[in-house]
C-alpha atoms as a PDB file:
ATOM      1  CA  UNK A   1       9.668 -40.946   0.096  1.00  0.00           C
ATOM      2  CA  UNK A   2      12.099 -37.766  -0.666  1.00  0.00           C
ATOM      3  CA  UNK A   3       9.247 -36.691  -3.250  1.00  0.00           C
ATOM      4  CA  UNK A   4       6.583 -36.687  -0.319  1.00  0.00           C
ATOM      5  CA  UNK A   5       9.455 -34.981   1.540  1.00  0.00           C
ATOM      6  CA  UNK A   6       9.693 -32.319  -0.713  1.00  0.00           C
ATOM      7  CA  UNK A   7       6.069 -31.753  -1.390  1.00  0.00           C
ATOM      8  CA  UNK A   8       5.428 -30.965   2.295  1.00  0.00           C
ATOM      9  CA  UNK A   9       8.435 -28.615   2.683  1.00  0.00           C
ATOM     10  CA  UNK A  10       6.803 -26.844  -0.528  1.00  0.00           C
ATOM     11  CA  UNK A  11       3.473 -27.289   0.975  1.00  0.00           C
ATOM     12  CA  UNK A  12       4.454 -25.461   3.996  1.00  0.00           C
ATOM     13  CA  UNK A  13       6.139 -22.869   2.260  1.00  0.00           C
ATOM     14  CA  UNK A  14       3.527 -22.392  -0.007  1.00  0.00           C
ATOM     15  CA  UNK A  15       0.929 -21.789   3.568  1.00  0.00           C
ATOM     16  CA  UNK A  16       3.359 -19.639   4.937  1.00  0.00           C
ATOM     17  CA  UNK A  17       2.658 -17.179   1.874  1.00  0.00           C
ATOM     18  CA  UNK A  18      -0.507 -17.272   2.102  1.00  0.00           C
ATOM     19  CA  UNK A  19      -0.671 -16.481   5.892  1.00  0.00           C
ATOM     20  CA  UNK A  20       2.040 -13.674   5.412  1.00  0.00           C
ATOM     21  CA  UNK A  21       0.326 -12.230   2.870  1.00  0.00           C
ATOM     22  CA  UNK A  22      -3.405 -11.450   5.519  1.00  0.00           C
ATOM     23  CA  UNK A  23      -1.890 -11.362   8.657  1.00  0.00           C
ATOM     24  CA  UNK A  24       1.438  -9.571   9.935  1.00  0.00           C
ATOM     25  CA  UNK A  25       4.750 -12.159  10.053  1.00  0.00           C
ATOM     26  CA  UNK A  26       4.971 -10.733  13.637  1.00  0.00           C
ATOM     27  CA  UNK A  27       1.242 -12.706  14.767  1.00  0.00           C
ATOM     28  CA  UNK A  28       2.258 -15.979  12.708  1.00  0.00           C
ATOM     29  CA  UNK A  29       2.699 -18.910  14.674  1.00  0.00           C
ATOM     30  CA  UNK A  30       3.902 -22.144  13.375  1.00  0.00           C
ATOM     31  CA  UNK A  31       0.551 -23.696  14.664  1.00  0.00           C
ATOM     32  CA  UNK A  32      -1.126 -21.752  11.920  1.00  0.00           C
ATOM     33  CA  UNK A  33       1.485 -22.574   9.163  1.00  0.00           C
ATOM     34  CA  UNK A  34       1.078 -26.272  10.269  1.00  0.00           C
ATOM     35  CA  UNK A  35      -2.979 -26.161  10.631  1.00  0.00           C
ATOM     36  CA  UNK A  36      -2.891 -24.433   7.552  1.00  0.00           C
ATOM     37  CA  UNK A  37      -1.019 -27.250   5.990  1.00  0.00           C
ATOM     38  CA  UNK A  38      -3.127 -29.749   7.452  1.00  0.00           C
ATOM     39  CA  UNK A  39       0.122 -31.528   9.633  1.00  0.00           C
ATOM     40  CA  UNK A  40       1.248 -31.344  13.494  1.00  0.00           C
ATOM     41  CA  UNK A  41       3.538 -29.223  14.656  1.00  0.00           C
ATOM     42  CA  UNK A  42       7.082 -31.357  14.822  1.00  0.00           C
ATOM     43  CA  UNK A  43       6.505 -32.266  10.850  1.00  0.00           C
ATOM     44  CA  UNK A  44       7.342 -27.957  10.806  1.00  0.00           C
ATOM     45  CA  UNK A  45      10.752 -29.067  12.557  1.00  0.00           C
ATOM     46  CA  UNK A  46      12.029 -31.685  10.103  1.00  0.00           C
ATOM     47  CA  UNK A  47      11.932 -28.574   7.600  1.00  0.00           C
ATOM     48  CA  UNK A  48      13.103 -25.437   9.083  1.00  0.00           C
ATOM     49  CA  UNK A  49      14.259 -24.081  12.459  1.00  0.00           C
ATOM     50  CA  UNK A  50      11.539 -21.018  12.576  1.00  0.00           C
ATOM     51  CA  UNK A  51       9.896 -18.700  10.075  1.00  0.00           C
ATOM     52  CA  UNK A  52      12.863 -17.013   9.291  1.00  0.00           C
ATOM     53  CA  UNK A  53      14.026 -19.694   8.024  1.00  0.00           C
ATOM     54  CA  UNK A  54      10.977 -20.362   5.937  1.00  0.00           C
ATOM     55  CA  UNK A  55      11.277 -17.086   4.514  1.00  0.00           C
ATOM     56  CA  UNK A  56      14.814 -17.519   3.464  1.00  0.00           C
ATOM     57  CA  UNK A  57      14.728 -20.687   1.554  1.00  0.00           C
ATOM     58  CA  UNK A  58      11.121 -19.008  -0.245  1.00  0.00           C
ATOM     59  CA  UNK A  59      13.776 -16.656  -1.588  1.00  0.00           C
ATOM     60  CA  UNK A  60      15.835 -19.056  -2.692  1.00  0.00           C
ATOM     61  CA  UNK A  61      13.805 -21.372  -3.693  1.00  0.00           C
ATOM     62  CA  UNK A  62      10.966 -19.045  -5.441  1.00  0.00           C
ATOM     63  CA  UNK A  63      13.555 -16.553  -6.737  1.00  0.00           C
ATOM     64  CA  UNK A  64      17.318 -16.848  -6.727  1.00  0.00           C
ATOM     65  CA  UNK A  65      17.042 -20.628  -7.821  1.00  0.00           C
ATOM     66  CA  UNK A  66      16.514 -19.440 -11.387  1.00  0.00           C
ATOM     67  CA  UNK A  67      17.996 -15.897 -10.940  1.00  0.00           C
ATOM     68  CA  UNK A  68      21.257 -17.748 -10.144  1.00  0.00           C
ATOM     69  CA  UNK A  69      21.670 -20.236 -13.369  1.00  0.00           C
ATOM     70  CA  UNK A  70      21.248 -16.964 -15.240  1.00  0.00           C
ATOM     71  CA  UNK A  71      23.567 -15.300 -14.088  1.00  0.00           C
ATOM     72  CA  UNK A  72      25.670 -19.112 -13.841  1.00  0.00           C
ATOM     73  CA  UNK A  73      25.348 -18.856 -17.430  1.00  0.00           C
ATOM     74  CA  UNK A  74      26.444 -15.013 -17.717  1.00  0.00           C
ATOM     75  CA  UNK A  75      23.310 -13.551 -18.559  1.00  0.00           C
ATOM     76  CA  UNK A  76      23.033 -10.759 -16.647  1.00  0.00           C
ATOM     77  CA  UNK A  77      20.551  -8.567 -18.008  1.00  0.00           C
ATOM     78  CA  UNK A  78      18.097 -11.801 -18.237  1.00  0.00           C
ATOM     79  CA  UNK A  79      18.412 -12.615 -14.392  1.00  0.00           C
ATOM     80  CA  UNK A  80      18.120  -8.795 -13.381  1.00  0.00           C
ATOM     81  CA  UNK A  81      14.760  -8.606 -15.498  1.00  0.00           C
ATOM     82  CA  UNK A  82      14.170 -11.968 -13.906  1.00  0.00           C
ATOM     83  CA  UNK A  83      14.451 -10.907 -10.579  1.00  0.00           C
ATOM     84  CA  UNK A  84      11.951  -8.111 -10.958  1.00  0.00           C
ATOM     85  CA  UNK A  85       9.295 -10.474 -12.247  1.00  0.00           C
ATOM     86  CA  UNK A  86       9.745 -12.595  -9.880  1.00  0.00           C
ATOM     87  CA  UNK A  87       8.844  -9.997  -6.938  1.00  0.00           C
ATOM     88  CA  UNK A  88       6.184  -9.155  -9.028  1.00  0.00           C
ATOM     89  CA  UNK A  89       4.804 -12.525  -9.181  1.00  0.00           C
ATOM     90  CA  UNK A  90       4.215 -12.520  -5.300  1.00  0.00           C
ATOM     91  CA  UNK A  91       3.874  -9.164  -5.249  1.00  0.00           C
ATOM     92  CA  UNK A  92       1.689  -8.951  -2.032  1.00  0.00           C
ATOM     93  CA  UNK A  93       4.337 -11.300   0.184  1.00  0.00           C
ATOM     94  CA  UNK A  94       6.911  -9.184  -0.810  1.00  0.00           C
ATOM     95  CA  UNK A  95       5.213  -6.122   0.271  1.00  0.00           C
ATOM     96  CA  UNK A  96       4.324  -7.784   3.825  1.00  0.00           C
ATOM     97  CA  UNK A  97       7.962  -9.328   4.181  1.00  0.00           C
ATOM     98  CA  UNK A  98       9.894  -6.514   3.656  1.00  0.00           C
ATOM     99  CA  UNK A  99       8.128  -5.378   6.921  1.00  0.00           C
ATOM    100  CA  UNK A 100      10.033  -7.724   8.637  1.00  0.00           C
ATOM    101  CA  UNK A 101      12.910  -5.681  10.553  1.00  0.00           C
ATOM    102  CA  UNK A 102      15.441  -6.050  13.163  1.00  0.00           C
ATOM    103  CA  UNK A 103      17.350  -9.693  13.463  1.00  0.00           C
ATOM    104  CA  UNK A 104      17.038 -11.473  10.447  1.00  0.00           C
ATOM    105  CA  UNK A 105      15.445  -9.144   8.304  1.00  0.00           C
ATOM    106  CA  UNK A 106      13.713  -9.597   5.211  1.00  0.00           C
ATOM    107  CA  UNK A 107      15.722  -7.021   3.514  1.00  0.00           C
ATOM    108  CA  UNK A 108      19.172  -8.460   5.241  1.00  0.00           C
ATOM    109  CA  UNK A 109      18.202 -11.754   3.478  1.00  0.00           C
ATOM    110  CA  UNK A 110      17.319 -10.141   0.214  1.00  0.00           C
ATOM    111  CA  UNK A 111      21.079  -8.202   0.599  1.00  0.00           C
ATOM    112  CA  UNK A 112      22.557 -11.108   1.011  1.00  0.00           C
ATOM    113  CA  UNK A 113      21.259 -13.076  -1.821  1.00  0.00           C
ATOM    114  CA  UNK A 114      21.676 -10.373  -4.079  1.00  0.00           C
ATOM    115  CA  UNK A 115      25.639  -9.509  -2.911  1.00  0.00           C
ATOM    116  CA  UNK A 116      26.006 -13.727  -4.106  1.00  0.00           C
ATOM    117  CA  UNK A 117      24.227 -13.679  -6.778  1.00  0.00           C
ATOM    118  CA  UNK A 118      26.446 -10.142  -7.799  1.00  0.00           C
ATOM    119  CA  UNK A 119      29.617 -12.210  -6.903  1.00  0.00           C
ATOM    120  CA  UNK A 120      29.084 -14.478  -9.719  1.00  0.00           C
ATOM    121  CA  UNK A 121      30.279 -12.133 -12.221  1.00  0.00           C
ATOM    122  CA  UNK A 122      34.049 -11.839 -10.518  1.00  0.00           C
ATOM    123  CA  UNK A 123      35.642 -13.535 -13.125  1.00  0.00           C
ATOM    124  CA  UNK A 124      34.748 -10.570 -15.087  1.00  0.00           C
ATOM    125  CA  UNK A 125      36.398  -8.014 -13.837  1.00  0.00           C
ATOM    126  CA  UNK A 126      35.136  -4.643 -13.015  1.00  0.00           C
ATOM    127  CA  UNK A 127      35.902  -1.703 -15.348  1.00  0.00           C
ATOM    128  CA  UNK A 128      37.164   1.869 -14.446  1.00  0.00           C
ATOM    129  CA  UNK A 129      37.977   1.015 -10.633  1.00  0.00           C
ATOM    130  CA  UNK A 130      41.362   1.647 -11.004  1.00  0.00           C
ATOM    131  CA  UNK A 131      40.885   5.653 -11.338  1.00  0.00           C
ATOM    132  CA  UNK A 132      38.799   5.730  -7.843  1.00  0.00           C
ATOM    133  CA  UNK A 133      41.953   4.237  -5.074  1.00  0.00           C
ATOM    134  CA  UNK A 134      39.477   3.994  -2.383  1.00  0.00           C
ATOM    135  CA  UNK A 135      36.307   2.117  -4.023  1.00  0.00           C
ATOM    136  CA  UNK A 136      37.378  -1.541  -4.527  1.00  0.00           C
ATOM    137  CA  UNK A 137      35.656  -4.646  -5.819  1.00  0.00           C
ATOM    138  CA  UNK A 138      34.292  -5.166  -2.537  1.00  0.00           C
ATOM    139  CA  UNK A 139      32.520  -1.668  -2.109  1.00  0.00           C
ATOM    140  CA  UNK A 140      31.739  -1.317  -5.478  1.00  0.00           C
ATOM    141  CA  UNK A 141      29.657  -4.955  -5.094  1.00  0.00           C
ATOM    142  CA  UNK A 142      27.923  -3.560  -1.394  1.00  0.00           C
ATOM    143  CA  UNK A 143      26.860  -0.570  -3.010  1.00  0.00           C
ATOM    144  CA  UNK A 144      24.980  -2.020  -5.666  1.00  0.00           C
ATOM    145  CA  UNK A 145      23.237  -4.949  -3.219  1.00  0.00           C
ATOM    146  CA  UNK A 146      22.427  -2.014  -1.166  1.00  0.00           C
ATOM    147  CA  UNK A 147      20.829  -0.279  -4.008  1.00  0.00           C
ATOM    148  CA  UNK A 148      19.123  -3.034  -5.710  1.00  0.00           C
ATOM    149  CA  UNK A 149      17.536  -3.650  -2.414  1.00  0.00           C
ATOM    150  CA  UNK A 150      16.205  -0.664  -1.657  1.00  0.00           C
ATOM    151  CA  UNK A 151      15.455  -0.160  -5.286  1.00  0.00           C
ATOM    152  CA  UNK A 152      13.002  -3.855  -5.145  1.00  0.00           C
ATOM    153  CA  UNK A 153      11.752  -1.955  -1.415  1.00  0.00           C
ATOM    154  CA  UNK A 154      10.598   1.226  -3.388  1.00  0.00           C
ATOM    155  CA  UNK A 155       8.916   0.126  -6.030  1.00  0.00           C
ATOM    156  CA  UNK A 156       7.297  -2.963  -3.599  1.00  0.00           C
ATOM    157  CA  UNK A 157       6.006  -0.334  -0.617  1.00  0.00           C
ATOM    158  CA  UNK A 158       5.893   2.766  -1.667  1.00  0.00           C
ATOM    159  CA  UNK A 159       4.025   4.988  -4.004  1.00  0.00           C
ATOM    160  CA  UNK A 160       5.171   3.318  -7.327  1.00  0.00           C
ATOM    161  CA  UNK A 161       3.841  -0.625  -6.278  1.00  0.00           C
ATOM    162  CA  UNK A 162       1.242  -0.019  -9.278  1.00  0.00           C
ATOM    163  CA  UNK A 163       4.422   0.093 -11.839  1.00  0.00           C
ATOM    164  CA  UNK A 164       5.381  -3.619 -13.764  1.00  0.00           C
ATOM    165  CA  UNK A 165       8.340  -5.260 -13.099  1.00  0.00           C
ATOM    166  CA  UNK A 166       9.811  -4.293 -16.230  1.00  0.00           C
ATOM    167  CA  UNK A 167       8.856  -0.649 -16.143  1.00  0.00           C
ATOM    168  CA  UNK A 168      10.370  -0.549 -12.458  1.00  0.00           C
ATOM    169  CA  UNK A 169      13.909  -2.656 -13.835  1.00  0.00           C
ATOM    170  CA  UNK A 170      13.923   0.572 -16.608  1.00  0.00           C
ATOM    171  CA  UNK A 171      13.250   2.823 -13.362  1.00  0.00           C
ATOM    172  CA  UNK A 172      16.260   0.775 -11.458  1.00  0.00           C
ATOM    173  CA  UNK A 173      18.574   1.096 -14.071  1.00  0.00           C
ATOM    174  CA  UNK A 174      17.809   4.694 -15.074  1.00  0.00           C
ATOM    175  CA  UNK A 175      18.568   5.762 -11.172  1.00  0.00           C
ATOM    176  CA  UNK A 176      21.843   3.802 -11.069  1.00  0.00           C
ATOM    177  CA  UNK A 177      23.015   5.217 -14.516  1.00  0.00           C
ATOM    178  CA  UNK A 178      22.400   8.789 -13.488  1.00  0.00           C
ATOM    179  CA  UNK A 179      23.934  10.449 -10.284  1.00  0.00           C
ATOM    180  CA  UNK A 180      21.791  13.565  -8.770  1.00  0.00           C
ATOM    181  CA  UNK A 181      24.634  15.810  -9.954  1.00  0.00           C
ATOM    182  CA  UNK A 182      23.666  14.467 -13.648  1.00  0.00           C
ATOM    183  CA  UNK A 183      19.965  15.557 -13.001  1.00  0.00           C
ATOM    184  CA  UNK A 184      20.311  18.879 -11.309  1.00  0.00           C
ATOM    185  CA  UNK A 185      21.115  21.798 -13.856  1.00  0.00           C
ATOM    186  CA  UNK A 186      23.953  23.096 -11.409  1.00  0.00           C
ATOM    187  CA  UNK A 187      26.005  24.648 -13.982  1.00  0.00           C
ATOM    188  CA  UNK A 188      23.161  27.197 -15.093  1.00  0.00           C
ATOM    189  CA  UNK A 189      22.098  27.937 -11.621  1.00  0.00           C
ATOM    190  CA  UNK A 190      25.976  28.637 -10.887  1.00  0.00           C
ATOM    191  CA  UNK A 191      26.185  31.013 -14.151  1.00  0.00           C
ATOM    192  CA  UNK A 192      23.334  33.006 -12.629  1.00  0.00           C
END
């Protein structure tokens, strides 16, 4: 019975990508999700509370699950490269869930997750705070959520969706490496 269970919560999941990905979250209605799944409406409500909350455990379930043992397992590079496939996998529903503002957001989800999934690393601790008094662990671990977010938004909806995964990790990293100060030839146009 808990096998049948979990193949309809998948099943429903699986319809709510689908529908996400041609119509707007905004017009879905859990009568199409459940017509779509071929059950009635109340089987939706032994599963989740709304679409919201489909969309959540899609991110856990589709990405993080995995993301998460490899970073468990201290592998941080792996899950990073990880997570970019894995957007790139359902590249479309990304695209059309990130559209998904306001209350429960798509990308507050995603910050979430990722501010977790950065946690795991604690027992590690981080190098070279101690010269900057007023950026702890804390900030230090928003920041990069923030960017990685916006960094996944980027390359999902704007100009660059037609780069890989692995070209748009490179992309990722090279931003975060490199402040604008590094990039800008300030020094020569100062001299002038």
């Amino acid at each position: 019975m808990e096998r049948k269970s979990e193949l309809t919560k998948a099943l429903l999941g699986e319809k709510f990508k689908e529908l996400v990905a041609k119509k707007r979250f905004e017009k879905l209605t859990i009568k199409m999700i459940t017509d779509a799944a071929g059950v009635i409406r109340p089987t939706f409500y032994n599963y989740f509370q709304d679409k919201y909350e489909v969309m959540e455990w899609l991110l856990w379930e589709d990405v993080f699950k995995e993301v998460s043992k490899l970073m468990e397992q201290e592998r941080g590079m792996e899950s990073l490269k990880l997570l970019f496939r894995k957007f790139e996998e359902d590249k479309t529903y990304y695209e059309k869930v990130f559209e998904v503002t306001g209350q429960n957001s798509f990308e507050e989800m995603l910050y979430g997750r990722i501010l977790i999934w950065k946690k795991f690393g604690k027992h590690h601790p981080l190098k070279h705070l101690s010269n900057m008094p007023h950026v702890d662990e804390k900030v230090f671990l928003e920041f990069h959520a923030i960017s990685l977010v916006n960094g996944l938004k980027y390359w999902l909806i704007r100009e660059s969706k037609n780069i890989s995964a692995g070209d748009a990790m490179e992309f990722y990293q090279y931003m975060m490496s490199h402040s604008i100060l590094d990039l800008l030839d300030i020094e020569n146009t100062e001299k002038k």
